[in-house]
PDB file of N, CA and C in Angstrom:
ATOM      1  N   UNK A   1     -49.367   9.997  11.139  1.00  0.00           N
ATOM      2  CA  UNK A   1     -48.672   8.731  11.096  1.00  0.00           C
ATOM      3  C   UNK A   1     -49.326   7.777  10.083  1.00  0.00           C
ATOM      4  N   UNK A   2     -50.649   7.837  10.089  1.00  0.00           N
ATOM      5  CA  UNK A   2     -51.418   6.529   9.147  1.00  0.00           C
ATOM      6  C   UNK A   2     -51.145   7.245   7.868  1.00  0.00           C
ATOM      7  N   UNK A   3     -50.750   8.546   7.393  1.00  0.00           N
ATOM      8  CA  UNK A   3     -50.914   9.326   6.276  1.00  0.00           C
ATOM      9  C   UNK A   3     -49.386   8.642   5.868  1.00  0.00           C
ATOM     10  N   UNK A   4     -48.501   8.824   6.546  1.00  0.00           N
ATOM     11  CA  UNK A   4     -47.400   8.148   5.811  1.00  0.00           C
ATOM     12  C   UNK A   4     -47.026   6.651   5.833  1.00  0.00           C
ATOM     13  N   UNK A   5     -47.452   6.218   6.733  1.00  0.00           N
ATOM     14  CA  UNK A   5     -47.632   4.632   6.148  1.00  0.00           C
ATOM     15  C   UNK A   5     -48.306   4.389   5.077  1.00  0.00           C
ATOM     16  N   UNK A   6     -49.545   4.926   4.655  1.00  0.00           N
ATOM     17  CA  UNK A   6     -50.073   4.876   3.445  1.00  0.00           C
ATOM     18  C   UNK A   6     -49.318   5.055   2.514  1.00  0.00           C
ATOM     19  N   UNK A   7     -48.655   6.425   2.712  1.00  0.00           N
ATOM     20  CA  UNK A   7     -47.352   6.961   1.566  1.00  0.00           C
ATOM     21  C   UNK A   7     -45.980   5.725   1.470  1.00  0.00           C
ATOM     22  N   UNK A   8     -46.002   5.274   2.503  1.00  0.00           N
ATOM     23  CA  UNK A   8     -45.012   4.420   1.928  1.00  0.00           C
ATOM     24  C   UNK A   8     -45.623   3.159   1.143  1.00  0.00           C
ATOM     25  N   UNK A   9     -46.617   2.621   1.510  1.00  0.00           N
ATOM     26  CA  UNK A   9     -46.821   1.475   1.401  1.00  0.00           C
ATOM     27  C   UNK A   9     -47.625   1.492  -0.465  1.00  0.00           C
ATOM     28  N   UNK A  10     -47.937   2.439  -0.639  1.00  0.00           N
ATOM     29  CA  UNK A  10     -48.833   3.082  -2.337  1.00  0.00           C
ATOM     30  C   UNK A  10     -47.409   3.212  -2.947  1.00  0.00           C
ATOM     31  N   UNK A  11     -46.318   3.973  -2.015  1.00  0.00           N
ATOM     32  CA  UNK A  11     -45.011   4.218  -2.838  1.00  0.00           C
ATOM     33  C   UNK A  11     -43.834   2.453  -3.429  1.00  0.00           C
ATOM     34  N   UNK A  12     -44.367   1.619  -2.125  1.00  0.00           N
ATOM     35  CA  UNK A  12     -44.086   0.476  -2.765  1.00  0.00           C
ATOM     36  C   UNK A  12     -44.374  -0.427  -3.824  1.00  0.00           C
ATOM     37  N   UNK A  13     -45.737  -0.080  -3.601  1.00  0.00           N
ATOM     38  CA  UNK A  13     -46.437  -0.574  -4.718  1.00  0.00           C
ATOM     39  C   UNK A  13     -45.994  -0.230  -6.388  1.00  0.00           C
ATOM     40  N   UNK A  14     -45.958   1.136  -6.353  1.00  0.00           N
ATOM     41  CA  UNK A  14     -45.495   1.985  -7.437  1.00  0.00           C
ATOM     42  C   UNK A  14     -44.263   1.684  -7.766  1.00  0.00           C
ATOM     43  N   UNK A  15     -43.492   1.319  -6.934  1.00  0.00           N
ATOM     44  CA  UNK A  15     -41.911   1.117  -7.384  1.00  0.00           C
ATOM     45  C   UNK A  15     -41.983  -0.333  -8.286  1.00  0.00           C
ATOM     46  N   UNK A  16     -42.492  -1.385  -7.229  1.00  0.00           N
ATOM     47  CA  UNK A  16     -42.471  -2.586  -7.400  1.00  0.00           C
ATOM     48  C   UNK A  16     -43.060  -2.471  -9.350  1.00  0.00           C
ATOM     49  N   UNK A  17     -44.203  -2.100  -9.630  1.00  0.00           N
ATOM     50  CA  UNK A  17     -44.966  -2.149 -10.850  1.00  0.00           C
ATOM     51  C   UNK A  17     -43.852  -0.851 -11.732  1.00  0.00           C
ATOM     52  N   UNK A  18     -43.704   0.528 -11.416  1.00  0.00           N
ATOM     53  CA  UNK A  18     -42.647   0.322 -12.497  1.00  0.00           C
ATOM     54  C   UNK A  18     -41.402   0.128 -12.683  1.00  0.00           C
ATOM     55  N   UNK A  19     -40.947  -0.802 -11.528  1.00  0.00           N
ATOM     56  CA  UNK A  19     -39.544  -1.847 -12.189  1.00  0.00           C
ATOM     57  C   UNK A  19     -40.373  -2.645 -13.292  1.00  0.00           C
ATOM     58  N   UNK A  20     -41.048  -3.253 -13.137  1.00  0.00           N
ATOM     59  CA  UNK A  20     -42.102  -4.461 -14.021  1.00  0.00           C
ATOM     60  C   UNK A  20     -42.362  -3.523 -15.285  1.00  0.00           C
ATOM     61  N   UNK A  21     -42.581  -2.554 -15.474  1.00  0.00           N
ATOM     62  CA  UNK A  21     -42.835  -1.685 -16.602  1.00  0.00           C
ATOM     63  C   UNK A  21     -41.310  -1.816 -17.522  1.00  0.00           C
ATOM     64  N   UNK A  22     -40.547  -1.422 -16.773  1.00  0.00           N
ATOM     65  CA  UNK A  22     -38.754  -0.891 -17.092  1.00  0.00           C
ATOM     66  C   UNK A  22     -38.458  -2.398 -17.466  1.00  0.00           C
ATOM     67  N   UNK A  23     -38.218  -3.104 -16.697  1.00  0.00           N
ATOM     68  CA  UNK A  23     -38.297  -4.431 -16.867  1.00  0.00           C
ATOM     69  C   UNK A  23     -38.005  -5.224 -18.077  1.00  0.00           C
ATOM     70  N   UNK A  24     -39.410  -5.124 -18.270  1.00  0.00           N
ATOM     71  CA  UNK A  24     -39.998  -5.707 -19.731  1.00  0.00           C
ATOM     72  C   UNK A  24     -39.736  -5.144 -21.003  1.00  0.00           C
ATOM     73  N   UNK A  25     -40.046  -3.791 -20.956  1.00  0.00           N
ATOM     74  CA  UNK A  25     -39.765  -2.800 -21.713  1.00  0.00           C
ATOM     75  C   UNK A  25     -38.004  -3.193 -22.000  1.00  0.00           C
ATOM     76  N   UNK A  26     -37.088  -3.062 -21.240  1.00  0.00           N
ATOM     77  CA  UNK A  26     -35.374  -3.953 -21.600  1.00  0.00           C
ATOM     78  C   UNK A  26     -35.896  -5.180 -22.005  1.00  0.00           C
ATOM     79  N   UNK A  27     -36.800  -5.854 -21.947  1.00  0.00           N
ATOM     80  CA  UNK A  27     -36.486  -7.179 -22.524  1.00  0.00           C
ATOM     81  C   UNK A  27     -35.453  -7.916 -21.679  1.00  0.00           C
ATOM     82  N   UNK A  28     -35.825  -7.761 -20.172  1.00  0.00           N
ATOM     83  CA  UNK A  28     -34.662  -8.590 -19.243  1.00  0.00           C
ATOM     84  C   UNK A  28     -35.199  -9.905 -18.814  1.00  0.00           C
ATOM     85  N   UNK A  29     -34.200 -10.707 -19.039  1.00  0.00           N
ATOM     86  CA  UNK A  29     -34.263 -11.921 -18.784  1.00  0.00           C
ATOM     87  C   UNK A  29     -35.069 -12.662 -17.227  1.00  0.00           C
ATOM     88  N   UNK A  30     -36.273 -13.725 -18.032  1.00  0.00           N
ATOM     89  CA  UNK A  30     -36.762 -13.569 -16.786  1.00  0.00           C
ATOM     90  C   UNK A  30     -36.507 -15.164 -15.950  1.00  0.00           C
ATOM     91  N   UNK A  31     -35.460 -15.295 -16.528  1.00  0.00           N
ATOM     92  CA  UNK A  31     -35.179 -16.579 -15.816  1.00  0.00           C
ATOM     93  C   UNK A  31     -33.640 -15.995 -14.286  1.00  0.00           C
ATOM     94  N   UNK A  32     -33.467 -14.403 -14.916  1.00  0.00           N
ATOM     95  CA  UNK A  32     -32.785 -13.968 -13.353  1.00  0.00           C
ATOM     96  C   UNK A  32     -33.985 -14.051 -12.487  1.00  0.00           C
ATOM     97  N   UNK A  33     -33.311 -14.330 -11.166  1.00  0.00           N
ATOM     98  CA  UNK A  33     -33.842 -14.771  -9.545  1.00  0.00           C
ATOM     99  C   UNK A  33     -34.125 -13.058  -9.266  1.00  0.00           C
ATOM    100  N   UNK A  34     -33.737 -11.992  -9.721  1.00  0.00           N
ATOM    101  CA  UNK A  34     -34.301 -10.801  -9.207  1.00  0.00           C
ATOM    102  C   UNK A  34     -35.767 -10.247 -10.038  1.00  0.00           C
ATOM    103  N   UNK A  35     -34.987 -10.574 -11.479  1.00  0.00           N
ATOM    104  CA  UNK A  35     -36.595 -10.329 -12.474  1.00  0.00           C
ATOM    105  C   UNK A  35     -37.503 -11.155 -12.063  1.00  0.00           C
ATOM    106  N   UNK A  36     -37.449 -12.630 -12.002  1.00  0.00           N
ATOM    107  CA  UNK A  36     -38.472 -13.029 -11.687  1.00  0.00           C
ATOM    108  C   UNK A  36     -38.797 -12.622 -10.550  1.00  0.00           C
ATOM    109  N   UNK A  37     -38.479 -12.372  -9.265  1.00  0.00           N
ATOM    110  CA  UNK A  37     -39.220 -11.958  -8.018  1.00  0.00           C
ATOM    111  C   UNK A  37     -40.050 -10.975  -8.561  1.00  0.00           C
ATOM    112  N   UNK A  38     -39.316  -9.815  -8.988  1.00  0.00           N
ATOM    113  CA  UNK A  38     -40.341  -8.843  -9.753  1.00  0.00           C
ATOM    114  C   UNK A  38     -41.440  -8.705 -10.176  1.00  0.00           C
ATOM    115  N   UNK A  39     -41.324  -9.706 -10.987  1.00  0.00           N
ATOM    116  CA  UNK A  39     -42.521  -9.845 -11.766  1.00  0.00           C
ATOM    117  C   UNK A  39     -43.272 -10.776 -11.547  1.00  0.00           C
ATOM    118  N   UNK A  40     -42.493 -11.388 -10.458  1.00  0.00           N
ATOM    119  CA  UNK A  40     -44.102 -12.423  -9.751  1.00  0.00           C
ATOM    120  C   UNK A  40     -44.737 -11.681  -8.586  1.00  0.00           C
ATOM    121  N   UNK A  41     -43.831 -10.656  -7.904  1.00  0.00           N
ATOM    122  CA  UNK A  41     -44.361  -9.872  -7.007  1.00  0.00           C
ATOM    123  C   UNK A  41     -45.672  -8.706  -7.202  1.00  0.00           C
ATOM    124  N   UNK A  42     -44.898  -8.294  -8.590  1.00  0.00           N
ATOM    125  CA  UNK A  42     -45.728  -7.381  -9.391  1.00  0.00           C
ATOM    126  C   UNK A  42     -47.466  -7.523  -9.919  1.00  0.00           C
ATOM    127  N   UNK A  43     -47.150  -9.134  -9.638  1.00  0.00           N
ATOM    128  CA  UNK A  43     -48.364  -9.563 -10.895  1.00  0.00           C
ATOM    129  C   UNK A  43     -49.597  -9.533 -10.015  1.00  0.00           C
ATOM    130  N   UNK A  44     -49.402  -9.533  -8.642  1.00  0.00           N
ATOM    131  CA  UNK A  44     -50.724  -9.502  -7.537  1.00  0.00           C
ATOM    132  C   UNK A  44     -51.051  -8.000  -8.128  1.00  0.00           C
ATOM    133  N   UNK A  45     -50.044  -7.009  -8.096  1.00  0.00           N
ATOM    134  CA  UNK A  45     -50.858  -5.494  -8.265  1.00  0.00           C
ATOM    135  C   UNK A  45     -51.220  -5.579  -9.079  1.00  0.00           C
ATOM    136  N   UNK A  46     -51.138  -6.156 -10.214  1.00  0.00           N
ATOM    137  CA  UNK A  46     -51.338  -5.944 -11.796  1.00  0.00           C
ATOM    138  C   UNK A  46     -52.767  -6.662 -12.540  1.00  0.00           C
ATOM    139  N   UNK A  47     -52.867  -7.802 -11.712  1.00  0.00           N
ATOM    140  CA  UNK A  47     -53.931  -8.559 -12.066  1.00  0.00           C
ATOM    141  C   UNK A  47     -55.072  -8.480 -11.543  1.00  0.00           C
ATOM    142  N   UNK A  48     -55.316  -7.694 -11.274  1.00  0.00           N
ATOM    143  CA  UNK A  48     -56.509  -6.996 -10.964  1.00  0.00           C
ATOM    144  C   UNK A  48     -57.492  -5.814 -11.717  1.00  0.00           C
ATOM    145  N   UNK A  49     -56.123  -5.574 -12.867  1.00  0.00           N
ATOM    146  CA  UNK A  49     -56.202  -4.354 -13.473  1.00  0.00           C
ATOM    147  C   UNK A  49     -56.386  -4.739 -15.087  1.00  0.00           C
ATOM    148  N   UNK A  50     -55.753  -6.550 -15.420  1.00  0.00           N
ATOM    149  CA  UNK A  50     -55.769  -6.830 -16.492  1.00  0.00           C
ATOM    150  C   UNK A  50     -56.873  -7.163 -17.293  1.00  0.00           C
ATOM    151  N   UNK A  51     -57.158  -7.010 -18.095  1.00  0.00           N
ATOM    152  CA  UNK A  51     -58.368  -7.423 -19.170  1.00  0.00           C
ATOM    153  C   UNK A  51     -59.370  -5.706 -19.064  1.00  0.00           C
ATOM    154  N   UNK A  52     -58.957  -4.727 -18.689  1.00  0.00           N
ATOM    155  CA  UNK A  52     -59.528  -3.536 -18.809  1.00  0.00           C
ATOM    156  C   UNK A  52     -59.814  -2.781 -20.038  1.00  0.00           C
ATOM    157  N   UNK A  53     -58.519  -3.050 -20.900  1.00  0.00           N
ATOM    158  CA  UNK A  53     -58.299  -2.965 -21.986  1.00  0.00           C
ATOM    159  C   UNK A  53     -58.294  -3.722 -23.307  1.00  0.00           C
ATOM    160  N   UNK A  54     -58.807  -4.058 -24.230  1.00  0.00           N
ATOM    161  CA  UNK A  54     -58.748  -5.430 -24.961  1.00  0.00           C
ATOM    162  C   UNK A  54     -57.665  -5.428 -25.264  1.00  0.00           C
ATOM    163  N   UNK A  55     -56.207  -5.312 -25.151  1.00  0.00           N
ATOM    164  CA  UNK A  55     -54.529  -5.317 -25.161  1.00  0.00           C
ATOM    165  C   UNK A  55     -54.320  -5.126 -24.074  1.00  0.00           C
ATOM    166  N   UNK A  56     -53.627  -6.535 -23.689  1.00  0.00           N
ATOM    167  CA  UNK A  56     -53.115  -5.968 -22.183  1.00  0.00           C
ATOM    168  C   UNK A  56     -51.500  -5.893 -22.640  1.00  0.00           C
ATOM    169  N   UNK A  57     -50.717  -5.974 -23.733  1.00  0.00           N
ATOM    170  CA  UNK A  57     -49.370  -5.713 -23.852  1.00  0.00           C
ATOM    171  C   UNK A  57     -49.008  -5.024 -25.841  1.00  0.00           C
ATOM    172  N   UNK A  58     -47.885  -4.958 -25.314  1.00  0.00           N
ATOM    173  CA  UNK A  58     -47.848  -5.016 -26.938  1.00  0.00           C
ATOM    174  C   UNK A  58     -46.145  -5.107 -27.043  1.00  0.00           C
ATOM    175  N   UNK A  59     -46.128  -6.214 -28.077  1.00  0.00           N
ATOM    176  CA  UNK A  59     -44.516  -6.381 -27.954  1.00  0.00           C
ATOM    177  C   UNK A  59     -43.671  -6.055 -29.600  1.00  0.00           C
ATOM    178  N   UNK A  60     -42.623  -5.941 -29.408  1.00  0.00           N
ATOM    179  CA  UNK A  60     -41.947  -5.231 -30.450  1.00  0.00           C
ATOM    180  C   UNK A  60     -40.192  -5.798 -29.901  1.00  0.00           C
ATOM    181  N   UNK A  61     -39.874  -6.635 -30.887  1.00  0.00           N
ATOM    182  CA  UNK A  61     -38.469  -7.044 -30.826  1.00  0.00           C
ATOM    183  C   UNK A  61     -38.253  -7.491 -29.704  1.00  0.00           C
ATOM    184  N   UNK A  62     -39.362  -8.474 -29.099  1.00  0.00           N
ATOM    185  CA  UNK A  62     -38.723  -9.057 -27.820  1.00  0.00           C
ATOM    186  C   UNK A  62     -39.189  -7.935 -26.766  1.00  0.00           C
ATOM    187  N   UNK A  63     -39.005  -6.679 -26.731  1.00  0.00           N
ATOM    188  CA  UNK A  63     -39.567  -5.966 -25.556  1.00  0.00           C
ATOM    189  C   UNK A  63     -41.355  -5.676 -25.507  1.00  0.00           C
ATOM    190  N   UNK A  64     -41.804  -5.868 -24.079  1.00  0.00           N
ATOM    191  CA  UNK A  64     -42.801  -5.466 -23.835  1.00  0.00           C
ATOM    192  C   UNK A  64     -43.670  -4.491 -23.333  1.00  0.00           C
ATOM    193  N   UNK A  65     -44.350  -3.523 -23.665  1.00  0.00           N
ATOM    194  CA  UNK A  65     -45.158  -2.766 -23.133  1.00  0.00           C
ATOM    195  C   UNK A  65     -45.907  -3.425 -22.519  1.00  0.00           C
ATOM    196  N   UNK A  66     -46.291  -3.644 -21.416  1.00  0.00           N
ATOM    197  CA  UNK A  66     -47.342  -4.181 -20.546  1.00  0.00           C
ATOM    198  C   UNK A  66     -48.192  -2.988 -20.206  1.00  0.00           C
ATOM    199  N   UNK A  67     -49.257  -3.245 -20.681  1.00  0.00           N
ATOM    200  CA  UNK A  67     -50.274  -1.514 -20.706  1.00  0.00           C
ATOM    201  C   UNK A  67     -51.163  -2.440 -19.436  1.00  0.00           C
ATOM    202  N   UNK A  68     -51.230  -3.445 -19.116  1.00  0.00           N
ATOM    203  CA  UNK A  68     -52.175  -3.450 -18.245  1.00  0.00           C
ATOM    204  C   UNK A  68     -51.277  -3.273 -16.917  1.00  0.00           C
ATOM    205  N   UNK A  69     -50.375  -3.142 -16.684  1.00  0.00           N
ATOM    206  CA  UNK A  69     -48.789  -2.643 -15.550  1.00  0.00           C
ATOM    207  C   UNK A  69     -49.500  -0.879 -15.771  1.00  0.00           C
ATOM    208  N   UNK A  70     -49.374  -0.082 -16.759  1.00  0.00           N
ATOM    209  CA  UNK A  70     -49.784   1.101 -16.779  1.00  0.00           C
ATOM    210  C   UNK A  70     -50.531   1.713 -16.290  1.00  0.00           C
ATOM    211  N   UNK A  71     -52.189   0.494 -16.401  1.00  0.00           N
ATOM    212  CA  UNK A  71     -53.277   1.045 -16.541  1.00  0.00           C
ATOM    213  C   UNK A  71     -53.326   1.292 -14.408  1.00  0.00           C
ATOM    214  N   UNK A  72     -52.601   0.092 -13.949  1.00  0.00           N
ATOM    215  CA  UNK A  72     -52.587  -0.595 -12.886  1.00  0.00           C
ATOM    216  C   UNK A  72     -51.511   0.716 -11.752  1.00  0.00           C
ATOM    217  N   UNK A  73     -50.684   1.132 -12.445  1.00  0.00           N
ATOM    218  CA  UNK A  73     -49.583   2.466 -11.910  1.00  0.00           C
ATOM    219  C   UNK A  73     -50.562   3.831 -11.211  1.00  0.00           C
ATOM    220  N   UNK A  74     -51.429   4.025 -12.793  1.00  0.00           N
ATOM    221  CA  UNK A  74     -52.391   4.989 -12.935  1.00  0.00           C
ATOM    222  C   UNK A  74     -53.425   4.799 -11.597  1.00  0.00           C
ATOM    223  N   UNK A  75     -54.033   3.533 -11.819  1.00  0.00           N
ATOM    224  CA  UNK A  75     -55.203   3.110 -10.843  1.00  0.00           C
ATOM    225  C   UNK A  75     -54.626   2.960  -9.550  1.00  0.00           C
ATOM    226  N   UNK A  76     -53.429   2.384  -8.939  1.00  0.00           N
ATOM    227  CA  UNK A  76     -52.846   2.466  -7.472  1.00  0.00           C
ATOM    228  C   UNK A  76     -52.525   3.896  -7.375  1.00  0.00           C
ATOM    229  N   UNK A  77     -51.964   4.774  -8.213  1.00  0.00           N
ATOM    230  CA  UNK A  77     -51.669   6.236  -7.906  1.00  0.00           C
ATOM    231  C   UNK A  77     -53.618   6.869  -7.347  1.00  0.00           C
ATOM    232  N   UNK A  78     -54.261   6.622  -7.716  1.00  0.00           N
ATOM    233  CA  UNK A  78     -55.769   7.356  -7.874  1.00  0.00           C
ATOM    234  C   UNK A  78     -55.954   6.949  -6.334  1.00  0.00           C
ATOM    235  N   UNK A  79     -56.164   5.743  -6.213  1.00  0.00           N
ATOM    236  CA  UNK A  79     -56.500   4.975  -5.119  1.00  0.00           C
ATOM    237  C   UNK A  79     -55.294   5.619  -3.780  1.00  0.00           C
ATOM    238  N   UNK A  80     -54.524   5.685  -3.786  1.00  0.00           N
ATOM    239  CA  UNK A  80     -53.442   6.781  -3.129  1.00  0.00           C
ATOM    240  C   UNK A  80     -54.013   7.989  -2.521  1.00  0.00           C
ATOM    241  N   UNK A  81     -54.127   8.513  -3.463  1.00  0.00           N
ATOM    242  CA  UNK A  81     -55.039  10.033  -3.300  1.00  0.00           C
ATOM    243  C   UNK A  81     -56.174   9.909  -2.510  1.00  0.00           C
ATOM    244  N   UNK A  82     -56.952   8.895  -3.135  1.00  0.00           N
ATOM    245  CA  UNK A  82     -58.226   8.946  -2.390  1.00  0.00           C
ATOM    246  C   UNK A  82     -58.148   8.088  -1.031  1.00  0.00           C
ATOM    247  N   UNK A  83     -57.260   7.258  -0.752  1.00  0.00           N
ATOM    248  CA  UNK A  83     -56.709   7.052   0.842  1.00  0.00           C
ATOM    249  C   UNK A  83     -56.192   8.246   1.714  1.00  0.00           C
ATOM    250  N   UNK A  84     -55.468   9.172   0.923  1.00  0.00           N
ATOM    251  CA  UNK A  84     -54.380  10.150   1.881  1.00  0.00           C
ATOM    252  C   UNK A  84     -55.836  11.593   2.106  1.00  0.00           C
ATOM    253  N   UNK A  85     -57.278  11.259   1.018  1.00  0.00           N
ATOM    254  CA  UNK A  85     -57.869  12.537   0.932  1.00  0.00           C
ATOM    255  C   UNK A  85     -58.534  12.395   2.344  1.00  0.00           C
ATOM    256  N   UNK A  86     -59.273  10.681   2.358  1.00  0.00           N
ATOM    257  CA  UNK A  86     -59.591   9.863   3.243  1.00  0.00           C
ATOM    258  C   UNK A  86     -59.436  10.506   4.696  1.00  0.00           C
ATOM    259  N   UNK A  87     -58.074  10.211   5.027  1.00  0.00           N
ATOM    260  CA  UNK A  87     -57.405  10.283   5.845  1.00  0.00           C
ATOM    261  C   UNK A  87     -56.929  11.646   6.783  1.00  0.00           C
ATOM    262  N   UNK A  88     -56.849  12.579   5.725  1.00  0.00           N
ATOM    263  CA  UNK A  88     -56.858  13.634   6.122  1.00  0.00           C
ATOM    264  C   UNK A  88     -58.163  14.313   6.458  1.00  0.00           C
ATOM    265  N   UNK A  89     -59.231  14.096   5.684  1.00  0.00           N
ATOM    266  CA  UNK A  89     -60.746  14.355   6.159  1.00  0.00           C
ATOM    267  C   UNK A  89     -61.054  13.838   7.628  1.00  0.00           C
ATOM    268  N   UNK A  90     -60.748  12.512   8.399  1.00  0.00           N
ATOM    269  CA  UNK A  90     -61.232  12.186   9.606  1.00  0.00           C
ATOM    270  C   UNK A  90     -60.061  12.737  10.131  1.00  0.00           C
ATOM    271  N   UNK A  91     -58.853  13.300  10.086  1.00  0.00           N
ATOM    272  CA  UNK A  91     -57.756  13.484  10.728  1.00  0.00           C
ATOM    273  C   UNK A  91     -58.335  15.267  11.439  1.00  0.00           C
ATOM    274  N   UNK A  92     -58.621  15.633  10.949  1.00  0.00           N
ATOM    275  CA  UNK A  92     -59.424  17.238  10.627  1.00  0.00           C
ATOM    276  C   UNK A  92     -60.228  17.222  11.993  1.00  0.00           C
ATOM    277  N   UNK A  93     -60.163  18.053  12.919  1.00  0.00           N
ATOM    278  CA  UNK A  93     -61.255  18.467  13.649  1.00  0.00           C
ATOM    279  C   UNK A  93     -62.048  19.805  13.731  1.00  0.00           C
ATOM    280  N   UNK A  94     -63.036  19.387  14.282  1.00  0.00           N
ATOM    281  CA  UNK A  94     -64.227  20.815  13.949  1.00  0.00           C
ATOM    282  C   UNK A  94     -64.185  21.593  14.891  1.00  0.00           C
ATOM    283  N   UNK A  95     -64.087  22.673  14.430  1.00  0.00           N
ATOM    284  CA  UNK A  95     -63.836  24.223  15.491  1.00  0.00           C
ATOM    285  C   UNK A  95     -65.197  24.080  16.460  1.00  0.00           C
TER     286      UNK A  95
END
């Protein structure tokens, strides 16, 4: 049970950050009431992760790569693993 609450709750995370990836990358308007939720929702996962890189974006015609959204996908996916490895290690009993 705690193994898939984890799974959902890492899987939210992941969704939430790459809409914010997709997002930006369209160059969507962030004065819509859904983008902005997005990407103000997004920015707690994200800012934690920013300044890792000396570029945290890179833009081209109005659209943005947000590499520190990337770096941040990568690092909640890792952190995932090592909750569910976690989890399954104390879940385990000894013969």
């Amino acid at each position: 049970m705690v193994r898939r609450v984890a799974v959902l709750l890492f899987g939210l995370i992941q969704i939430v950050i790459g809409a914010r990836i997709v997002l930006l990358l369209l160059n969507a308007r962030e004065v819509n009431g859904i983008v902005s939720g997005i990407l103000n929702v997004s920015q707690v996962f994200v800012a934690p992760f920013e300044g890792i890189l000396k570029t945290n974006s890179l833009t081209a015609s109005g659209s943005v790569l947000d590499i520190a959204a990337v770096v941040a996908f990568v690092a909640w996916t890792v952190i995932e693993v090592i909750v569910i490895a976690a989890v399954s290690v104390f879940r385990r009993q000894s013969a």
